[in-house]
N, C-alpha and C. Protein backbone atom coordinates (compact mmCIF):
# COMPACT_ATOMS: atom_id res chain seq x y z
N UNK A 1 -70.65 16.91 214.01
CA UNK A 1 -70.34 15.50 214.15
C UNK A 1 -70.32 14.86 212.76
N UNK A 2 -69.45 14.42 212.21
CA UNK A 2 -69.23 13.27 211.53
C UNK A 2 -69.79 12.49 210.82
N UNK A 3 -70.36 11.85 209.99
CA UNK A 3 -71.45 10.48 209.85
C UNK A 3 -70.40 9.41 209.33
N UNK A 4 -70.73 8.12 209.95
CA UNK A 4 -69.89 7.64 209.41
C UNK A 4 -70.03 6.79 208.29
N UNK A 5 -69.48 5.80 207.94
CA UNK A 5 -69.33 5.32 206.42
C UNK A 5 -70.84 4.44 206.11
N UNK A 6 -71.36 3.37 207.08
CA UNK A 6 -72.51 3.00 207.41
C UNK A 6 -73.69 4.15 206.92
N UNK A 7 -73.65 5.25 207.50
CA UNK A 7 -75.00 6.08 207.69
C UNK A 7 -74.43 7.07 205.85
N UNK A 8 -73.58 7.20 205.03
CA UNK A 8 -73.30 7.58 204.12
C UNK A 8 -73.70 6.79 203.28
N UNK A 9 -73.58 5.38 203.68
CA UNK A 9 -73.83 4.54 202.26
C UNK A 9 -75.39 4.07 202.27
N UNK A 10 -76.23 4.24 203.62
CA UNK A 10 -77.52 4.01 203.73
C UNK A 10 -78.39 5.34 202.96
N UNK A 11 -77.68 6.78 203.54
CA UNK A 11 -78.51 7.74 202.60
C UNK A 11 -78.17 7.80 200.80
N UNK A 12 -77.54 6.81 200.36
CA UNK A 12 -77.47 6.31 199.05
C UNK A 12 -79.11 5.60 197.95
N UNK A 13 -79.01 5.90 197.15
CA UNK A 13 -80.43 5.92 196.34
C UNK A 13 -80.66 4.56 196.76
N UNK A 14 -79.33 3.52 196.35
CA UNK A 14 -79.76 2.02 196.68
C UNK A 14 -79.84 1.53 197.89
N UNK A 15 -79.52 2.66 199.17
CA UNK A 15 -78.70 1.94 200.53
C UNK A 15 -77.39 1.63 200.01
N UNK A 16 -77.09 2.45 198.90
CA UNK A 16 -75.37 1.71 199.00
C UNK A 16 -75.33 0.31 198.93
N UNK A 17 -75.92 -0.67 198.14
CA UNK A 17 -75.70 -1.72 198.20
C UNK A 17 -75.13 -2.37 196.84
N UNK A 18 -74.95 -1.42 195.97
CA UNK A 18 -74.36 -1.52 194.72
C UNK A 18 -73.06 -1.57 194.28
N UNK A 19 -72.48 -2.43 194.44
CA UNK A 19 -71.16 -1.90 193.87
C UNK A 19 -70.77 -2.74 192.71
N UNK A 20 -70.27 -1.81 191.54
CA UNK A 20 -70.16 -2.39 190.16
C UNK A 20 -68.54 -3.19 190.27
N UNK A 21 -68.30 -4.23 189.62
CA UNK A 21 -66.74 -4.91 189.37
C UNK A 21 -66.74 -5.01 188.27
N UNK A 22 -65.54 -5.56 188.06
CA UNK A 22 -64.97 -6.09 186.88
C UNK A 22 -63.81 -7.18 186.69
N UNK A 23 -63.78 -7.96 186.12
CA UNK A 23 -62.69 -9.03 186.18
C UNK A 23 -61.35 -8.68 185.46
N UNK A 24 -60.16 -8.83 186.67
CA UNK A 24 -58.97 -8.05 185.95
C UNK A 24 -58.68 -8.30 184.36
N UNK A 25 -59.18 -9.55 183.79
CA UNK A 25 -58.86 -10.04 182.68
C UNK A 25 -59.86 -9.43 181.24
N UNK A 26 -60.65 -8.77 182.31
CA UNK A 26 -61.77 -7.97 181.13
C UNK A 26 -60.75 -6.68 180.70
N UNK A 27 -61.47 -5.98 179.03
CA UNK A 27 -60.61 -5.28 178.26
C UNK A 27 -61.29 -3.81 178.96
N UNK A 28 -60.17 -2.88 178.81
CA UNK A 28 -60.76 -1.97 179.40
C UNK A 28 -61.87 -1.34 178.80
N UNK A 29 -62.33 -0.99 177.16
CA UNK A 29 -63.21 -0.96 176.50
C UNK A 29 -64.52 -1.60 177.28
N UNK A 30 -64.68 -2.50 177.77
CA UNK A 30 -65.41 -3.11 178.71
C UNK A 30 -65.73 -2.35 180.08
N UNK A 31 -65.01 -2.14 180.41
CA UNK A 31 -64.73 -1.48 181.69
C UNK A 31 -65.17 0.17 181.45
N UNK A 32 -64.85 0.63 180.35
CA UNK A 32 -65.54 1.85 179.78
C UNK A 32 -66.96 2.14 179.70
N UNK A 33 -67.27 0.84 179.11
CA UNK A 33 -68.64 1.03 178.69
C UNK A 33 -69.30 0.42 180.02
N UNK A 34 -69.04 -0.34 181.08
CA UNK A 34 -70.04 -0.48 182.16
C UNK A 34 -70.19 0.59 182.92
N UNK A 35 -69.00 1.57 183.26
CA UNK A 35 -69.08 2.60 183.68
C UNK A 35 -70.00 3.61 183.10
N UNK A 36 -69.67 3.26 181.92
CA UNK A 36 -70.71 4.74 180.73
C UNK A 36 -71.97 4.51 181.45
N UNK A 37 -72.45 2.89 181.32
CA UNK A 37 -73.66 2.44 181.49
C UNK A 37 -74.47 2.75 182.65
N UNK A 38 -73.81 2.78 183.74
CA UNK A 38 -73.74 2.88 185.33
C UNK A 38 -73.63 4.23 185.83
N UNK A 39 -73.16 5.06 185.03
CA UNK A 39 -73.21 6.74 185.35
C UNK A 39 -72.19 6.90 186.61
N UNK A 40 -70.99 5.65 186.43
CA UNK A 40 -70.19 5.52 187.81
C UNK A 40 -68.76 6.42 186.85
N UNK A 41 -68.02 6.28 187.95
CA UNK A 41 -66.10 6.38 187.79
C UNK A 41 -65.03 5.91 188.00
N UNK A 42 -65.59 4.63 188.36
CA UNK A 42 -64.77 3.56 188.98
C UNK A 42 -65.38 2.22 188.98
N UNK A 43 -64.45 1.03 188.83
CA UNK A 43 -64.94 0.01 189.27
C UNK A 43 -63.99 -0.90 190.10
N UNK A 44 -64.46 -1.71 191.13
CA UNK A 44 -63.58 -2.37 192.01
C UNK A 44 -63.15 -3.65 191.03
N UNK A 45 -61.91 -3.44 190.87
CA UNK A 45 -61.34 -5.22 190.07
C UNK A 45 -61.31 -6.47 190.83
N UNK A 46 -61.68 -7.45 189.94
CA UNK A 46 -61.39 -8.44 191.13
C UNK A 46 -61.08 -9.93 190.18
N UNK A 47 -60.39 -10.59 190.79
CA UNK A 47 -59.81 -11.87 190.37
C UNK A 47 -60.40 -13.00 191.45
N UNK A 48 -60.65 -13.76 191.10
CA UNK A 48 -61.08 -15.27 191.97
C UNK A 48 -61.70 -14.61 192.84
N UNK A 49 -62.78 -14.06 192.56
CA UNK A 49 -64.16 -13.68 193.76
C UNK A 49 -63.23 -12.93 194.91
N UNK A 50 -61.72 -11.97 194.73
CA UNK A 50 -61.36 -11.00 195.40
C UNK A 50 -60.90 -9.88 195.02
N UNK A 51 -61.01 -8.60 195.56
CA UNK A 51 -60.63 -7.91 195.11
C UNK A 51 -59.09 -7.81 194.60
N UNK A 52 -58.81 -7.55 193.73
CA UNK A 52 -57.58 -7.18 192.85
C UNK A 52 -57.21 -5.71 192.39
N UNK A 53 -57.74 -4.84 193.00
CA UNK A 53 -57.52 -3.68 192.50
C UNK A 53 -58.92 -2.45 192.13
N UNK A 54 -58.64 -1.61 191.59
CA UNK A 54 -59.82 -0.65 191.38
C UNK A 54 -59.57 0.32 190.21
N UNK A 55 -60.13 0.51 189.21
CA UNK A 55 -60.17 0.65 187.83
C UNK A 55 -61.06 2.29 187.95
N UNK A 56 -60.70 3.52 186.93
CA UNK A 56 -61.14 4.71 186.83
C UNK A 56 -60.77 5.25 185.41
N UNK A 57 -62.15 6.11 185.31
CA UNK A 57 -61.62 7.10 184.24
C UNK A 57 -60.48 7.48 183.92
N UNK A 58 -59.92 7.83 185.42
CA UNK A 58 -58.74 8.93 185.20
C UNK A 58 -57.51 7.67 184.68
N UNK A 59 -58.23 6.06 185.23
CA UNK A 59 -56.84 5.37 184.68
C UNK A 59 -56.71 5.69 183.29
N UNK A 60 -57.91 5.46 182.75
CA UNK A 60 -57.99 5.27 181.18
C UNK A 60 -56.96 7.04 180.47
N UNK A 61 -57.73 7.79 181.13
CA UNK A 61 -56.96 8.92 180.54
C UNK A 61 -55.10 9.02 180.27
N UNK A 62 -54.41 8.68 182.01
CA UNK A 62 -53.33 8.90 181.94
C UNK A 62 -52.84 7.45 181.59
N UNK A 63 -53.55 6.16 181.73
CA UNK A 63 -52.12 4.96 181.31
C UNK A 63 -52.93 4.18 179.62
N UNK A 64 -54.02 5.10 179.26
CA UNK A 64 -54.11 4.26 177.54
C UNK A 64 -54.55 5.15 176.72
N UNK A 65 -55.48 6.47 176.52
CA UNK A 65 -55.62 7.24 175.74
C UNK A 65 -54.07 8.13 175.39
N UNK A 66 -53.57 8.57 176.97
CA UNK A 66 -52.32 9.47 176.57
C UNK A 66 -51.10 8.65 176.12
N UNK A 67 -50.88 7.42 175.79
CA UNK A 67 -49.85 6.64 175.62
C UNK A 67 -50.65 6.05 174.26
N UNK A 68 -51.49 6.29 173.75
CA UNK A 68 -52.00 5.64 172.48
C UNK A 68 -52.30 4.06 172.49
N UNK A 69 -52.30 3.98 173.41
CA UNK A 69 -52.65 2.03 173.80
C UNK A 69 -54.14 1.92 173.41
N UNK A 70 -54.33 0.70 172.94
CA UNK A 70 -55.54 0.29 172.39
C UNK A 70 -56.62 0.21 173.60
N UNK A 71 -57.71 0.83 173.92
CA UNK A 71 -58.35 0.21 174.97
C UNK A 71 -59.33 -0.90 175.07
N UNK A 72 -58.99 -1.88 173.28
CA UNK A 72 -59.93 -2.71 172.82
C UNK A 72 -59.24 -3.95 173.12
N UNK A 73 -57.67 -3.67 173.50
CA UNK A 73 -56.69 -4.83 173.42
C UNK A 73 -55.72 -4.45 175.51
N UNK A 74 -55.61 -3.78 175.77
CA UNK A 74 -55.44 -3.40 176.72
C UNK A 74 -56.31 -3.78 177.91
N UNK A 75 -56.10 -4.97 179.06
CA UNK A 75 -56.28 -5.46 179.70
C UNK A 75 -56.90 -4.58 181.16
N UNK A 76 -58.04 -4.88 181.87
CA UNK A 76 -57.96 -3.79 183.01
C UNK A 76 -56.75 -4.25 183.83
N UNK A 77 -56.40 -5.07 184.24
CA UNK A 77 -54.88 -5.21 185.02
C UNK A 77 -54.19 -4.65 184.61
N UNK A 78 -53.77 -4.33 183.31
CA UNK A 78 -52.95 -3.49 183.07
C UNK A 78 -52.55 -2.01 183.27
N UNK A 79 -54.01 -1.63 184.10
CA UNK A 79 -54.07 -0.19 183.95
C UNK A 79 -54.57 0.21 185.60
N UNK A 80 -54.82 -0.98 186.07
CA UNK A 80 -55.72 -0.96 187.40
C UNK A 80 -54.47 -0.32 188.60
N UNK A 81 -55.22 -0.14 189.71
CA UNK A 81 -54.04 0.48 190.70
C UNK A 81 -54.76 -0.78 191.70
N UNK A 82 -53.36 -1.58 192.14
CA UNK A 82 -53.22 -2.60 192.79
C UNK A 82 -53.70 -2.69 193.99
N UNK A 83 -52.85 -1.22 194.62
CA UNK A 83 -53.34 -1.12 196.05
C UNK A 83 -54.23 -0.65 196.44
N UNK A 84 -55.33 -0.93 197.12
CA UNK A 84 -56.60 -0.68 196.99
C UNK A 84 -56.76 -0.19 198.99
N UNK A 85 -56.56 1.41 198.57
CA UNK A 85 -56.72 1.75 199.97
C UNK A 85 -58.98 1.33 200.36
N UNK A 86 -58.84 1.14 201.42
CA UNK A 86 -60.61 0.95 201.40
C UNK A 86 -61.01 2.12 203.08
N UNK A 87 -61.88 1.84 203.32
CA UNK A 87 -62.43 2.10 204.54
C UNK A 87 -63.16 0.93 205.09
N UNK A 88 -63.86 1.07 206.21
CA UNK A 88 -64.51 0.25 207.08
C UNK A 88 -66.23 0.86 207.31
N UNK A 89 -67.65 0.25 207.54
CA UNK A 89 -68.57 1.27 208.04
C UNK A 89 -68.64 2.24 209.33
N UNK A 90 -67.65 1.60 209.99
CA UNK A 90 -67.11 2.41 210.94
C UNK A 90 -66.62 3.66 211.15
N UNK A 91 -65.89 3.93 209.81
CA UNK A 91 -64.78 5.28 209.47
C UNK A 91 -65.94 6.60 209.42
N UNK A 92 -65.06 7.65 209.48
CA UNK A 92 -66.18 8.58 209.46
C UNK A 92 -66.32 9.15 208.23
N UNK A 93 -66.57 9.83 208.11
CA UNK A 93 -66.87 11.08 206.71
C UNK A 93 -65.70 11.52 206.67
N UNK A 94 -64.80 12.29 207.52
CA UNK A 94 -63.70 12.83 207.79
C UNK A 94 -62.56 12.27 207.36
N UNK A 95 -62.31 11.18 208.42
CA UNK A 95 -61.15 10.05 207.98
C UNK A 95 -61.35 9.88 206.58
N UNK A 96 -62.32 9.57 205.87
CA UNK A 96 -62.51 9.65 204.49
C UNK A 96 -62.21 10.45 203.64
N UNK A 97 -62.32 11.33 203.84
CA UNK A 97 -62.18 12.98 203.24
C UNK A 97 -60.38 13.32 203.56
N UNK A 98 -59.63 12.59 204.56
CA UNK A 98 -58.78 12.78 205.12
C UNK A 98 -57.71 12.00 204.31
N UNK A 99 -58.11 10.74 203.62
CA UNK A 99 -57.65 9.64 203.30
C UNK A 99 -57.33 9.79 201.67
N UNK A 100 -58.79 10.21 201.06
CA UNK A 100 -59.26 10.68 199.64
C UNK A 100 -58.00 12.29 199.13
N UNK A 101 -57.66 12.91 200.33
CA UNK A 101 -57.18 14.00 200.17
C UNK A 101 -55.88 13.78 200.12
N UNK A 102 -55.02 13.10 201.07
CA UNK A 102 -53.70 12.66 200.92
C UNK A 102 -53.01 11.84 200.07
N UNK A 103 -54.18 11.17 199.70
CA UNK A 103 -53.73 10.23 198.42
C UNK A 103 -54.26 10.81 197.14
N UNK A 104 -54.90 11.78 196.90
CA UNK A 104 -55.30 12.22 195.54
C UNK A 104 -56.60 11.04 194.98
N UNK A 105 -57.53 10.48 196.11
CA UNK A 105 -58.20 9.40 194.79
C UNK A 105 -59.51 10.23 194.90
N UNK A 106 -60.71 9.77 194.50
CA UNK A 106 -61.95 9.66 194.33
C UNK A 106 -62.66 9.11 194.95
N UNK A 107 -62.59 7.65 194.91
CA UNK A 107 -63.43 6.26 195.61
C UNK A 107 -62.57 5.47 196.30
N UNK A 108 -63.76 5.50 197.23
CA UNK A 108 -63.07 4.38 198.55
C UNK A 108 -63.99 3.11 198.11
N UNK A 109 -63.38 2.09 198.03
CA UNK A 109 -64.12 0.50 198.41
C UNK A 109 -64.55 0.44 200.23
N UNK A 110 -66.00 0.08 200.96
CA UNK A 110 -66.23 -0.31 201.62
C UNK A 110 -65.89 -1.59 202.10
N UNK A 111 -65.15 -2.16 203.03
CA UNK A 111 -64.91 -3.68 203.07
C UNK A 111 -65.72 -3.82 205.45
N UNK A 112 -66.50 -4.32 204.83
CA UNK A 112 -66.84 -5.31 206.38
C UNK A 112 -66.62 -6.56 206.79
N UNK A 113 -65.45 -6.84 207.51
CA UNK A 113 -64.66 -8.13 207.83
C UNK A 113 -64.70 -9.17 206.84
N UNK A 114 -63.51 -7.87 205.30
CA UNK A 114 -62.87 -8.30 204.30
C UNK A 114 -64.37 -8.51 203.42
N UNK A 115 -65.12 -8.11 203.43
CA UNK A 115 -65.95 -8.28 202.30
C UNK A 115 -66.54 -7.04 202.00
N UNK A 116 -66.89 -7.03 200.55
CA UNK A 116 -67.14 -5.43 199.79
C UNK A 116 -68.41 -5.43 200.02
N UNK A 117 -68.93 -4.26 200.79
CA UNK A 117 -70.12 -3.99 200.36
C UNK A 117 -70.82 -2.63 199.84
N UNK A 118 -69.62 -1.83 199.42
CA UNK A 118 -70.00 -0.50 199.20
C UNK A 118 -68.76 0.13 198.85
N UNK A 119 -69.01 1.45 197.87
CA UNK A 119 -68.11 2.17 197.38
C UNK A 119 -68.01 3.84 197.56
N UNK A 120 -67.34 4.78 198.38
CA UNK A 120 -67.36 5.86 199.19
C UNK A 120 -67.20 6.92 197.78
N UNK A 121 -67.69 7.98 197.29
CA UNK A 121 -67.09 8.47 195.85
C UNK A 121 -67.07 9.73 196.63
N UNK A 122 -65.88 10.97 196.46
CA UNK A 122 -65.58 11.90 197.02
C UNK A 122 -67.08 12.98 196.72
N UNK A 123 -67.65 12.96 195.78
CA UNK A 123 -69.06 12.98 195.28
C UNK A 123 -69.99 13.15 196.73
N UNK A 124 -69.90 11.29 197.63
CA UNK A 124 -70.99 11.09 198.42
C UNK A 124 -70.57 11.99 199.53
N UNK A 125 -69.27 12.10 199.52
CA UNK A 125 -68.85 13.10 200.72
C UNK A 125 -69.22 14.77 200.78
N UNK A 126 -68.93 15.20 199.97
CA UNK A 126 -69.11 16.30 199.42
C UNK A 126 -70.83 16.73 199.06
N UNK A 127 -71.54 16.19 199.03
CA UNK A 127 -72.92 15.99 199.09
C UNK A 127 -73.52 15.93 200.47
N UNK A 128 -73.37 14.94 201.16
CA UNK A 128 -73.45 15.12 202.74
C UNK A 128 -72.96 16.24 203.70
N UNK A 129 -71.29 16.71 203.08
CA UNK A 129 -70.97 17.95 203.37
C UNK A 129 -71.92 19.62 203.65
N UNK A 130 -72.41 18.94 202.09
CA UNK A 130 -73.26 20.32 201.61
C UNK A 130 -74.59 20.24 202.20
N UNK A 131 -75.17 19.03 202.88
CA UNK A 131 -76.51 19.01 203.31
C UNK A 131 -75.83 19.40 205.13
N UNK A 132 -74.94 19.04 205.74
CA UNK A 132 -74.86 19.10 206.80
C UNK A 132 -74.64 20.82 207.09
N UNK A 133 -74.08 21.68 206.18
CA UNK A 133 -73.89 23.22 206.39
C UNK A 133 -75.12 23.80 205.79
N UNK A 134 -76.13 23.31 205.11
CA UNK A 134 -77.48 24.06 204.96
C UNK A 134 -77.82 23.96 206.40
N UNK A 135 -78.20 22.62 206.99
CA UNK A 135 -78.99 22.80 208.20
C UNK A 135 -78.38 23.24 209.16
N UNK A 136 -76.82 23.56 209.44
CA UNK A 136 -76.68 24.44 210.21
C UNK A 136 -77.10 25.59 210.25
N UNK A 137 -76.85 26.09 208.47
CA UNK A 137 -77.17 27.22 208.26
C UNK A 137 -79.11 27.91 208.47
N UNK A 138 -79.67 26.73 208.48
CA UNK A 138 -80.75 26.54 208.75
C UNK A 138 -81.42 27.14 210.36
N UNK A 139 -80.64 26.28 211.50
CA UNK A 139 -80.33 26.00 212.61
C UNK A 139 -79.96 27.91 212.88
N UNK A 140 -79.48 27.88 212.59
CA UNK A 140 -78.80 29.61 212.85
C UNK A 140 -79.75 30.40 212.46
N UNK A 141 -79.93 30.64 211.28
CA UNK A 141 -81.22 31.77 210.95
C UNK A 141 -82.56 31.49 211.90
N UNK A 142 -82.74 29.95 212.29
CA UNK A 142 -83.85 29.88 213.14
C UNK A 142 -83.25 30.39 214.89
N UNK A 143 -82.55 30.45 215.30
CA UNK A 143 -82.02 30.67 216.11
C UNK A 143 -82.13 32.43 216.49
N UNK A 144 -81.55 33.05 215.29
CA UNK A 144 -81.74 34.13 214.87
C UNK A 144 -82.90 34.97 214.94
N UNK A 145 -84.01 33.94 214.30
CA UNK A 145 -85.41 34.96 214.47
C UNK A 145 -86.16 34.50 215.30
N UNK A 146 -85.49 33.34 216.28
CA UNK A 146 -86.47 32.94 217.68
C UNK A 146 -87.57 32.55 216.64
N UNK A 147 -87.40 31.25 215.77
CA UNK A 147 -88.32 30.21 215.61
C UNK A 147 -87.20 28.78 215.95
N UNK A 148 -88.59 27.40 215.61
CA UNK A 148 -87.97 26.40 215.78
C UNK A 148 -87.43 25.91 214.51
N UNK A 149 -86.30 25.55 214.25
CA UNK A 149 -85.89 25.08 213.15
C UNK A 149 -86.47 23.23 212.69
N UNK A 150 -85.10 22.98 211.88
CA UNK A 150 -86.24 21.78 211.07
C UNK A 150 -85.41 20.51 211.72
N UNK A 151 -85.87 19.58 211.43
CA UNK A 151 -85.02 18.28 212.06
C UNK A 151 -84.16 17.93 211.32
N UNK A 152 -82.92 17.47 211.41
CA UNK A 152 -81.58 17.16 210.10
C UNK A 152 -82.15 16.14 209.61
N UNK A 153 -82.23 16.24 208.47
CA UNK A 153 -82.81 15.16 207.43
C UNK A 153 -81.97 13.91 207.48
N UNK A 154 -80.89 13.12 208.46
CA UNK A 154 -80.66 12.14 208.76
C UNK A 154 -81.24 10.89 208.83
């Protein structure tokens, strides 16, 4: 079964209640260094207290280091990707993984009736992934030697 976006962003260090921005009009140099700061890979953009887009490493790589653009003078709008696919706490792990995969991204923005409260990183998926096939794997060897196994750390 699944977990969905809710129960992903609660087993988060903060509860998932963190999510870093940035104002489209900030330089990406800016946007570099909050990320550096934050140990993140992304930040959600936003203009007039809404989202405007979502800002990444990988922008910086392919639209201002490989084109020689200044990233001291170079705007995050300029580099940001507009359309900002998100999820819901509703969605599952899957749909996520489903979504992240067809489109090539990383991070999902959380939005609950249009407001951000969390950010999905292919990271949190892939982590949950890996805890949900230990305790199967868990589940089976106990199965195996006729003991009781452990409770899913959920």
């Amino acid at each position: 079964m699944s977990l969905t976006v809710a129960q992903i962003l609660a087993a988060k260090a903060d509860g998932g209640r963190t999510v870093h921005t940035i104002s489209q009009d900030s330089t990406v140099v800016e946007a570099l260094k909050l990320m550096a700061d934050q140990g993140i890979g992304a930040l959600v953009v936003t203009a007039d207290e809404q989202i405007a887009g979502i800002v990444t490493e990988r922008d910086y790589a392919r639209k201002v280091e490989l084109y020689g653009r200044s990233a001291r003078q170079t705007r995050v709008e300029e580099i940001m990707t507009a359309k900002v696919r998100y999820v819901e706490p509703s969605h599952s792990a899957d749909q996520c993984m489903a979504l992240m995969t067809e489109h090539r991204m990383r991070h999902l923005p959380v939005l609950d009736d249009g407001r951000l409260i969390g950010i999905i990183s292919i990271g949190d998926l892939l982590k949950q992934q890996i805890a949900d096939q230990l305790f199967t794997i868990d589940q089976l060897e106990h199965y195996i030697h006729g003991t009781t196994g452990t409770t899913h750390p959920r």
